[in-house]
PDB file of N, CA and C in Angstrom:
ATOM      1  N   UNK A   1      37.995  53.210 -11.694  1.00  0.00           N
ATOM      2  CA  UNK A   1      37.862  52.519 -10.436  1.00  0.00           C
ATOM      3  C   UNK A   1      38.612  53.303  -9.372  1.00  0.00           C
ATOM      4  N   UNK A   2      38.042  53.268  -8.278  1.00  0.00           N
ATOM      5  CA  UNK A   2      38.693  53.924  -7.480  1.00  0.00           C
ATOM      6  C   UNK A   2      39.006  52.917  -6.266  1.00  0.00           C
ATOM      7  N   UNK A   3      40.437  53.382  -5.746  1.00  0.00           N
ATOM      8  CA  UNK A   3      41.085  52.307  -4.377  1.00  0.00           C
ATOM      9  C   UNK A   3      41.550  53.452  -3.852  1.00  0.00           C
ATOM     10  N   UNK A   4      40.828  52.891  -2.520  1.00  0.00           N
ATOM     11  CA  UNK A   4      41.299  53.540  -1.172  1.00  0.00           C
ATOM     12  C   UNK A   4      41.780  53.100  -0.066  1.00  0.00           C
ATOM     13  N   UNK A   5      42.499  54.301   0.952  1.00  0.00           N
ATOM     14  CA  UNK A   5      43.045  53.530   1.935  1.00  0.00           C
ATOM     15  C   UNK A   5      42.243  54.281   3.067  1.00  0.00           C
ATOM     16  N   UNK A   6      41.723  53.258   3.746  1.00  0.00           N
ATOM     17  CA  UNK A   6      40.972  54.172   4.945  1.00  0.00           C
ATOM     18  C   UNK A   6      41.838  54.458   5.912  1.00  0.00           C
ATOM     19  N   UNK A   7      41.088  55.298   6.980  1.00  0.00           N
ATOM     20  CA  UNK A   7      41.712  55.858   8.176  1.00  0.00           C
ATOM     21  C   UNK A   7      42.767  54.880   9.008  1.00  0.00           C
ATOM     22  N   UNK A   8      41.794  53.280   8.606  1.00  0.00           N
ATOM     23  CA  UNK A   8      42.147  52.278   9.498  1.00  0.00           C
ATOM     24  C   UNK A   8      43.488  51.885   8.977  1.00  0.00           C
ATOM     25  N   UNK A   9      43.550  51.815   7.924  1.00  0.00           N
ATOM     26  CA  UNK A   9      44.904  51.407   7.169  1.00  0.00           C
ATOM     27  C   UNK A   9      44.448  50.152   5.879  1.00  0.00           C
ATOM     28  N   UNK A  10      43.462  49.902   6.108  1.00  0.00           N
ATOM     29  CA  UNK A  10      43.110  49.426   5.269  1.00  0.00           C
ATOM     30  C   UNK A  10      42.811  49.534   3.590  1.00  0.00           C
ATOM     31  N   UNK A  11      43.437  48.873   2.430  1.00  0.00           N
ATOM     32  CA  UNK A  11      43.166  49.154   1.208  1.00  0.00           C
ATOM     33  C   UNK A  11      42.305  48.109   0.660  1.00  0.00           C
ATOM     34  N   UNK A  12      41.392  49.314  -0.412  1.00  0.00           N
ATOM     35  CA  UNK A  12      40.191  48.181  -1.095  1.00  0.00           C
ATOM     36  C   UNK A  12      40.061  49.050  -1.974  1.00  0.00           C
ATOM     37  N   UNK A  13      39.437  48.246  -3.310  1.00  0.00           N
ATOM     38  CA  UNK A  13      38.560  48.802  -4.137  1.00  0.00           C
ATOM     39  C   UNK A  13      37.124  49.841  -3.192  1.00  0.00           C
ATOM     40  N   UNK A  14      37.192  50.792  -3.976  1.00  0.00           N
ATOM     41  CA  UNK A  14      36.089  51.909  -3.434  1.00  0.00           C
ATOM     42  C   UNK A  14      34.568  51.675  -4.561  1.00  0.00           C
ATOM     43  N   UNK A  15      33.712  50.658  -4.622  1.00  0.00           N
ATOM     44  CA  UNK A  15      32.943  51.066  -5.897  1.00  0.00           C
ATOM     45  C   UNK A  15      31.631  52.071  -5.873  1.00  0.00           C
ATOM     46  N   UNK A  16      31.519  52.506  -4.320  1.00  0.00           N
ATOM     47  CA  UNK A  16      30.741  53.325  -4.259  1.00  0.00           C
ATOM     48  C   UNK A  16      31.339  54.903  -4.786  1.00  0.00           C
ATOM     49  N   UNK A  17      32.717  54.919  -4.200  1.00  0.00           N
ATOM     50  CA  UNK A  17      33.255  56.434  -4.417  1.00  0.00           C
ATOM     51  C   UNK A  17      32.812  57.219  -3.195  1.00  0.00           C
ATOM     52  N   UNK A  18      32.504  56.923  -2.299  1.00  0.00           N
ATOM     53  CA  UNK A  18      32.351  57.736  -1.227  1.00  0.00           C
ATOM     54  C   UNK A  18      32.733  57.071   0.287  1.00  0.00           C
ATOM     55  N   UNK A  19      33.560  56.244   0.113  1.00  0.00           N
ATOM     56  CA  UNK A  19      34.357  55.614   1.534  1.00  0.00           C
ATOM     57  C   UNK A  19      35.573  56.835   1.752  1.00  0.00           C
ATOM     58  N   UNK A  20      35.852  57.161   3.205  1.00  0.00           N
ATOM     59  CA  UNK A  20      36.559  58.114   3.353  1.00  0.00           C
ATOM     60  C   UNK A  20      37.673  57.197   3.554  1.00  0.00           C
ATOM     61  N   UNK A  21      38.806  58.312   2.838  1.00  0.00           N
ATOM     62  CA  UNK A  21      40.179  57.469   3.110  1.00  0.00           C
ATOM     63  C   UNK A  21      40.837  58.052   2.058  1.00  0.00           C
ATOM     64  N   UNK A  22      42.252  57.721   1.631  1.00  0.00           N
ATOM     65  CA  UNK A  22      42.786  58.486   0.937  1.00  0.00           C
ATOM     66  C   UNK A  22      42.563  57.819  -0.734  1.00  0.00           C
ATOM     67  N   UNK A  23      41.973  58.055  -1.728  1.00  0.00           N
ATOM     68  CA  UNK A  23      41.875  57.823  -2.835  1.00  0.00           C
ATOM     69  C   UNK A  23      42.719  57.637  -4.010  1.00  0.00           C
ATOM     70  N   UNK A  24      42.530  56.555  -4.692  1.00  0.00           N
ATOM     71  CA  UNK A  24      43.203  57.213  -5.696  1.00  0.00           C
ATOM     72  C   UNK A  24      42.791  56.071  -6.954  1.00  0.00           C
ATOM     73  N   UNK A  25      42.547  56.977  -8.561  1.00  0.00           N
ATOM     74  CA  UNK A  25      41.397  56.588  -9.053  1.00  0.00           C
ATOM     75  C   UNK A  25      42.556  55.486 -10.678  1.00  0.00           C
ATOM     76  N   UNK A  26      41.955  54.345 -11.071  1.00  0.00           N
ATOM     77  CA  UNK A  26      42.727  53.536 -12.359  1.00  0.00           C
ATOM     78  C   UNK A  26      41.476  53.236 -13.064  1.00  0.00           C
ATOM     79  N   UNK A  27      42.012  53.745 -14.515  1.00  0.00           N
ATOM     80  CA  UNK A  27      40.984  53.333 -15.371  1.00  0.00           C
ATOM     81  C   UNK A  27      40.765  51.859 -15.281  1.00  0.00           C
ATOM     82  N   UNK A  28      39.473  51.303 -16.082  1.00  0.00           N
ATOM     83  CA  UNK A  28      39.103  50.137 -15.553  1.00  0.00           C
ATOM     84  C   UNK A  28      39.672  49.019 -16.625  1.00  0.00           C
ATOM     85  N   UNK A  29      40.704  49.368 -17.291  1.00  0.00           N
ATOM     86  CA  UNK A  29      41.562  48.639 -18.670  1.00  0.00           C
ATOM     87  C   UNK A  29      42.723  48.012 -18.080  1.00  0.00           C
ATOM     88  N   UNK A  30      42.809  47.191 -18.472  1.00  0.00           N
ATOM     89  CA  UNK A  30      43.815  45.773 -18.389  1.00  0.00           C
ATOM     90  C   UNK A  30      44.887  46.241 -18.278  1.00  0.00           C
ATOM     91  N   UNK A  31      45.121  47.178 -19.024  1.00  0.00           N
ATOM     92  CA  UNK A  31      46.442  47.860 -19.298  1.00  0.00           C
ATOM     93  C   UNK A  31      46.615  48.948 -18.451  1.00  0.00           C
ATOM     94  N   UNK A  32      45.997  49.689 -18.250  1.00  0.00           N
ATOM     95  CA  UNK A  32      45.964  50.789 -16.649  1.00  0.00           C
ATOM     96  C   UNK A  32      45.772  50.406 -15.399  1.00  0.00           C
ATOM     97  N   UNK A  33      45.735  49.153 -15.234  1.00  0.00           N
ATOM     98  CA  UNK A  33      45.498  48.595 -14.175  1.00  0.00           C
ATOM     99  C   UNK A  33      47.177  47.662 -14.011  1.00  0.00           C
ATOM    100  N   UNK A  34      47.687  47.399 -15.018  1.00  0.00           N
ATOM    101  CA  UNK A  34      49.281  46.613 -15.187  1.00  0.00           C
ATOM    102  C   UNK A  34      49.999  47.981 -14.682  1.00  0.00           C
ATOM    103  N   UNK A  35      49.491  49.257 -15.614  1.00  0.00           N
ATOM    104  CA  UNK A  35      50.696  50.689 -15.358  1.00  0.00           C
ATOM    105  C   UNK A  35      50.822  50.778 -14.001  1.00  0.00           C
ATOM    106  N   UNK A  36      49.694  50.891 -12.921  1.00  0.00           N
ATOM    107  CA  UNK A  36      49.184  51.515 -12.029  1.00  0.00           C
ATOM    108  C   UNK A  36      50.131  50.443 -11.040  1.00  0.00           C
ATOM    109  N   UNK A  37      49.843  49.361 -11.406  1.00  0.00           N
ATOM    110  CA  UNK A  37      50.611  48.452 -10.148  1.00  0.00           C
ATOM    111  C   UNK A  37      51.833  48.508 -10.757  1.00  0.00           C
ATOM    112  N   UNK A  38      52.578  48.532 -11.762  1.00  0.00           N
ATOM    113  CA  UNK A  38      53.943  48.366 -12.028  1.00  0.00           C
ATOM    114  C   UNK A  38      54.650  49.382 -11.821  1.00  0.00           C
ATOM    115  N   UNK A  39      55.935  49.344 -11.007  1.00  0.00           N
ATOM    116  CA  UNK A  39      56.898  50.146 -10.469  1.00  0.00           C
ATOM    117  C   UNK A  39      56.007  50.816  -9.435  1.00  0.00           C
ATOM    118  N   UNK A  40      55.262  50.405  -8.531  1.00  0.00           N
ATOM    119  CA  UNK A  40      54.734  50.781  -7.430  1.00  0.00           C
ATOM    120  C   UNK A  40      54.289  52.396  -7.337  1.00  0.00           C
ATOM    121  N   UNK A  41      53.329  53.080  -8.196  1.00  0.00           N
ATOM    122  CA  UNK A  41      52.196  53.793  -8.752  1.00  0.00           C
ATOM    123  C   UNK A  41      51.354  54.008  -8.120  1.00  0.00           C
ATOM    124  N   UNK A  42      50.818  53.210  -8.181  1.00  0.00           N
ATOM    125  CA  UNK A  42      49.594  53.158  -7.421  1.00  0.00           C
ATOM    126  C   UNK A  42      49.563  52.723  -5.954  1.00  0.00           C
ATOM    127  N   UNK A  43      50.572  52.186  -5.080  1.00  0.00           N
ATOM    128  CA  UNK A  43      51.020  51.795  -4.150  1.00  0.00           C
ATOM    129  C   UNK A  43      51.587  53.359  -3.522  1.00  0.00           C
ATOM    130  N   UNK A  44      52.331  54.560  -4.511  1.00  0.00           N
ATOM    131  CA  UNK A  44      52.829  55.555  -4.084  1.00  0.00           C
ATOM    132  C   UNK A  44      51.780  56.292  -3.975  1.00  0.00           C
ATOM    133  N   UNK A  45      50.878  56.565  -4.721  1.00  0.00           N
ATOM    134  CA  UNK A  45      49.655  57.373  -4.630  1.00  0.00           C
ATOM    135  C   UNK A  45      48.920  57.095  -3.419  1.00  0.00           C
ATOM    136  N   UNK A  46      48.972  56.072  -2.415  1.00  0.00           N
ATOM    137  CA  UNK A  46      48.082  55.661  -1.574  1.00  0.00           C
ATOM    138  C   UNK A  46      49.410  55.654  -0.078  1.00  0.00           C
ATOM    139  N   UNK A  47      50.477  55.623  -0.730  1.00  0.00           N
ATOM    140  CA  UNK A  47      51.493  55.879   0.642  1.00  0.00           C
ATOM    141  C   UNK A  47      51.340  54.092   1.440  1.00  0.00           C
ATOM    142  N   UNK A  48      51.437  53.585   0.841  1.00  0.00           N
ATOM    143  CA  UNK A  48      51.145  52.391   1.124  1.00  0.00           C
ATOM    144  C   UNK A  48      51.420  51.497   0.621  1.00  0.00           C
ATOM    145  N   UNK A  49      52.172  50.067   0.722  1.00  0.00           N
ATOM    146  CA  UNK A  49      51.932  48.714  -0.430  1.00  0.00           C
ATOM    147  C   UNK A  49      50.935  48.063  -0.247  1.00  0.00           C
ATOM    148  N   UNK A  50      50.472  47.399  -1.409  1.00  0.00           N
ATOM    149  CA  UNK A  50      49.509  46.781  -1.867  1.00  0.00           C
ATOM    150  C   UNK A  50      49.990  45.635  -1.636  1.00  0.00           C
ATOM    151  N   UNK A  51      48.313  44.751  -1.215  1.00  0.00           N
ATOM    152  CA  UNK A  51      48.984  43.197  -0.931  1.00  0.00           C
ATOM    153  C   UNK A  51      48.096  42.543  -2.593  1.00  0.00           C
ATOM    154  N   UNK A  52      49.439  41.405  -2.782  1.00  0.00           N
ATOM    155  CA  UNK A  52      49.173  40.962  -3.979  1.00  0.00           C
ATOM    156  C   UNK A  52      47.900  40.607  -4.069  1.00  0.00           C
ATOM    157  N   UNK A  53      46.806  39.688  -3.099  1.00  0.00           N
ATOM    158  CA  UNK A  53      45.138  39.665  -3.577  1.00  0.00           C
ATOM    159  C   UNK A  53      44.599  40.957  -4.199  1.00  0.00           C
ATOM    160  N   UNK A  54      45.031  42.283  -3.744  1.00  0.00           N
ATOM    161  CA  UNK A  54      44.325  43.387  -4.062  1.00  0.00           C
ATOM    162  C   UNK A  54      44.833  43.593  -5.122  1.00  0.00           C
ATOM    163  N   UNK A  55      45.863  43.489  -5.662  1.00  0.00           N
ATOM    164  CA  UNK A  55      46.129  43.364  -7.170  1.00  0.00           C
ATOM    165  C   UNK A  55      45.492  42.742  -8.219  1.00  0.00           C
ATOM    166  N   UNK A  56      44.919  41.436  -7.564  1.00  0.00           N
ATOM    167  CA  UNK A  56      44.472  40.317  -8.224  1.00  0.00           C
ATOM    168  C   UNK A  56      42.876  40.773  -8.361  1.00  0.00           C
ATOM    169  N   UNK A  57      42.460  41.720  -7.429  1.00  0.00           N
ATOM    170  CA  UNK A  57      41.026  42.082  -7.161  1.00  0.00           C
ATOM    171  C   UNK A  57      40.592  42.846  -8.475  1.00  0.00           C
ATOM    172  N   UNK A  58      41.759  44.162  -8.520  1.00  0.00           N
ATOM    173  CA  UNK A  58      41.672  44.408  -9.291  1.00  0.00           C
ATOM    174  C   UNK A  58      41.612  44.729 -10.867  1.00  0.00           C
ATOM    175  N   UNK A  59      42.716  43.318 -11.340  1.00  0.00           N
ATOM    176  CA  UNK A  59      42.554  43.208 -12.514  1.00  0.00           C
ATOM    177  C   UNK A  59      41.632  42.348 -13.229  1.00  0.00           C
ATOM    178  N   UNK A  60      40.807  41.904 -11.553  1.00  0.00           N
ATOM    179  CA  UNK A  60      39.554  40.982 -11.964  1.00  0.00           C
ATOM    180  C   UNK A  60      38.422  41.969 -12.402  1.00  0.00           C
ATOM    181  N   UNK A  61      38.396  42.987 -11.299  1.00  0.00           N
ATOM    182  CA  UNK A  61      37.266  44.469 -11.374  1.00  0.00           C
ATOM    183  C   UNK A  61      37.522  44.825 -12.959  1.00  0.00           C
ATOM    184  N   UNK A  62      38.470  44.863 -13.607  1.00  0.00           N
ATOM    185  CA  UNK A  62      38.789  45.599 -14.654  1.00  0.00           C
ATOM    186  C   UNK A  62      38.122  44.958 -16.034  1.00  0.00           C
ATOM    187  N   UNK A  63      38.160  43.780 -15.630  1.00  0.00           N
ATOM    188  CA  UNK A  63      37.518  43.096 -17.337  1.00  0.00           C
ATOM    189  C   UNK A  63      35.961  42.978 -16.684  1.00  0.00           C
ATOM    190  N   UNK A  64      35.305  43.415 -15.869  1.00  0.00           N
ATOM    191  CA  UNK A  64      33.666  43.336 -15.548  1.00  0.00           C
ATOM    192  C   UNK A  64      34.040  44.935 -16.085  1.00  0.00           C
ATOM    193  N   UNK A  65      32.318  44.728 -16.518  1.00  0.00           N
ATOM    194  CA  UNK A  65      31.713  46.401 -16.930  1.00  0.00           C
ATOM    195  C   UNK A  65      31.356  46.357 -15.665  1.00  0.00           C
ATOM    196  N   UNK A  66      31.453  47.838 -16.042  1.00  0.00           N
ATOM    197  CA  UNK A  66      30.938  48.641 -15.185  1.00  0.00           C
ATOM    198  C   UNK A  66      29.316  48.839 -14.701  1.00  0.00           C
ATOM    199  N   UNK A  67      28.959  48.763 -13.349  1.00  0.00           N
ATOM    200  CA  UNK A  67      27.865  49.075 -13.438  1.00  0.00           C
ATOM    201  C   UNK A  67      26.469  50.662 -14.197  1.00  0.00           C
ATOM    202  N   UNK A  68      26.042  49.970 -14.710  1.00  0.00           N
ATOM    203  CA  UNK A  68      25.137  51.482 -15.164  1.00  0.00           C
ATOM    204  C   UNK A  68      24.869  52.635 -13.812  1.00  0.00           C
ATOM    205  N   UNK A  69      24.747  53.306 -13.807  1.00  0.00           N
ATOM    206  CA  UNK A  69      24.037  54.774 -12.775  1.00  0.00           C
ATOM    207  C   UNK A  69      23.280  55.254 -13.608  1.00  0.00           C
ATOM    208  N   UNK A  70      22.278  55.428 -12.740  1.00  0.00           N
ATOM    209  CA  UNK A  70      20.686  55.856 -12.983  1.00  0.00           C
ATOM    210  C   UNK A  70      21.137  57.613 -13.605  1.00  0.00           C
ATOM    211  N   UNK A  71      20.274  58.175 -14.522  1.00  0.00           N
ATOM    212  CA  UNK A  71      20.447  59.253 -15.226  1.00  0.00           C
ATOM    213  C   UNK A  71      19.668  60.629 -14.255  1.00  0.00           C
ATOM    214  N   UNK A  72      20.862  61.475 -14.083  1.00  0.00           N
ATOM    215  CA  UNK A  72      20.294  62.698 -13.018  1.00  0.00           C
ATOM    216  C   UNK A  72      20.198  63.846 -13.919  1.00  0.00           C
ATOM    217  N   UNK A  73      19.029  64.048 -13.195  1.00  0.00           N
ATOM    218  CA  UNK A  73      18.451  65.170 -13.947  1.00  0.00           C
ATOM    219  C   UNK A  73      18.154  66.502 -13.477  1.00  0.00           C
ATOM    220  N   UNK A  74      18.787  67.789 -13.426  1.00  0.00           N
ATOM    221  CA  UNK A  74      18.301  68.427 -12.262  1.00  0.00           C
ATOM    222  C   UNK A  74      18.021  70.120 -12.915  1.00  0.00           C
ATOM    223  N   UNK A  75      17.280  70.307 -12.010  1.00  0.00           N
ATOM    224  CA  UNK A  75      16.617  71.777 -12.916  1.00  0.00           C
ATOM    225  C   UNK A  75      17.044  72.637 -12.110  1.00  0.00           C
ATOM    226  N   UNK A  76      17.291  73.962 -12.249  1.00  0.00           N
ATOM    227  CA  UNK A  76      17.683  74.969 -11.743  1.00  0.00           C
ATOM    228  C   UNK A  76      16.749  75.810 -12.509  1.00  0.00           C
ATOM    229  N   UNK A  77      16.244  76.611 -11.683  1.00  0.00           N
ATOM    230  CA  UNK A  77      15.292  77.576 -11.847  1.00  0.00           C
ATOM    231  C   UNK A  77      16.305  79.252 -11.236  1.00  0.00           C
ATOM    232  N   UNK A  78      16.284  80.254 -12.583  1.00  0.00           N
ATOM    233  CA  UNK A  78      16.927  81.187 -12.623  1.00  0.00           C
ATOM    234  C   UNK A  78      15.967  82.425 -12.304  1.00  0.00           C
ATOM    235  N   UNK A  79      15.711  83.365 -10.867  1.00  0.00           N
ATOM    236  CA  UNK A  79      14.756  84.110 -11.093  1.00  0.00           C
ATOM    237  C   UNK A  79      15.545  85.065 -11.546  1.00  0.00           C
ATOM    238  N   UNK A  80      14.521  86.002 -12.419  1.00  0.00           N
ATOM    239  CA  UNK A  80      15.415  87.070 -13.266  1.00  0.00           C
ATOM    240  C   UNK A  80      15.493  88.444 -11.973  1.00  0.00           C
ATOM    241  N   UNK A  81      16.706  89.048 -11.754  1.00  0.00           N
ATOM    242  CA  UNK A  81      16.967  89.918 -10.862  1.00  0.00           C
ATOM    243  C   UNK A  81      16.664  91.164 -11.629  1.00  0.00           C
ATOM    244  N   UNK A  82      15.726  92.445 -11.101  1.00  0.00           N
ATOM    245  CA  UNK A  82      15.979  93.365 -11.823  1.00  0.00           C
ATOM    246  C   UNK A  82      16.377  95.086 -11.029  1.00  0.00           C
ATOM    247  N   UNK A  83      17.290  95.410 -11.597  1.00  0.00           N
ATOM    248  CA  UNK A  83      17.916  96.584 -10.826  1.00  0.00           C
ATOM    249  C   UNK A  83      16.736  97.687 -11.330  1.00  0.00           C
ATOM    250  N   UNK A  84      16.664  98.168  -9.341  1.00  0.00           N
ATOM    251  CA  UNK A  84      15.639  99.456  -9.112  1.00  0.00           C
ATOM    252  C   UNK A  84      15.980 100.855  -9.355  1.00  0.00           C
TER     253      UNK A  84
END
């Protein structure tokens, strides 16, 4: 999971992964989510304190799965170079 702090000052869960702001990423386990907030971790990584709802956000985010992402597939085509 990733939480960010935007430009504005604002902190949130990121679930897209592409909100600009300063990042910073907790596995999505009960228990990495306790490390991350305990002794202010994850609060230092973001230069910022966390308000207790966003704590609460996130150890709610943590026991939901995760959403699936669609499977990318991408071809690269290699032309062969040949020295004259």
């Amino acid at each position: 999971m990733r939480v960010v702090r935007t430009p504005a000052g604002d902190v949130r869960v990121d679930v897209t992964g592409k909100v600009s702001g300063r990042g910073a990423y907790v596995c999505p386990d009960g228990a990495c989510v306790d490390r991350g907030l305990g002794g202010g971790r994850l609060a230092g990584a973001l230069a910022q304190p966390l308000a207790e709802d966003l704590a609460e956000l996130l150890r709610q985010a943590s026991v939901r799965p995760a959403p699936s992402r669609p499977l990318v597939v991408r071809r690269i085509s290699l032309k062969e170079q040949r020295q004259q």
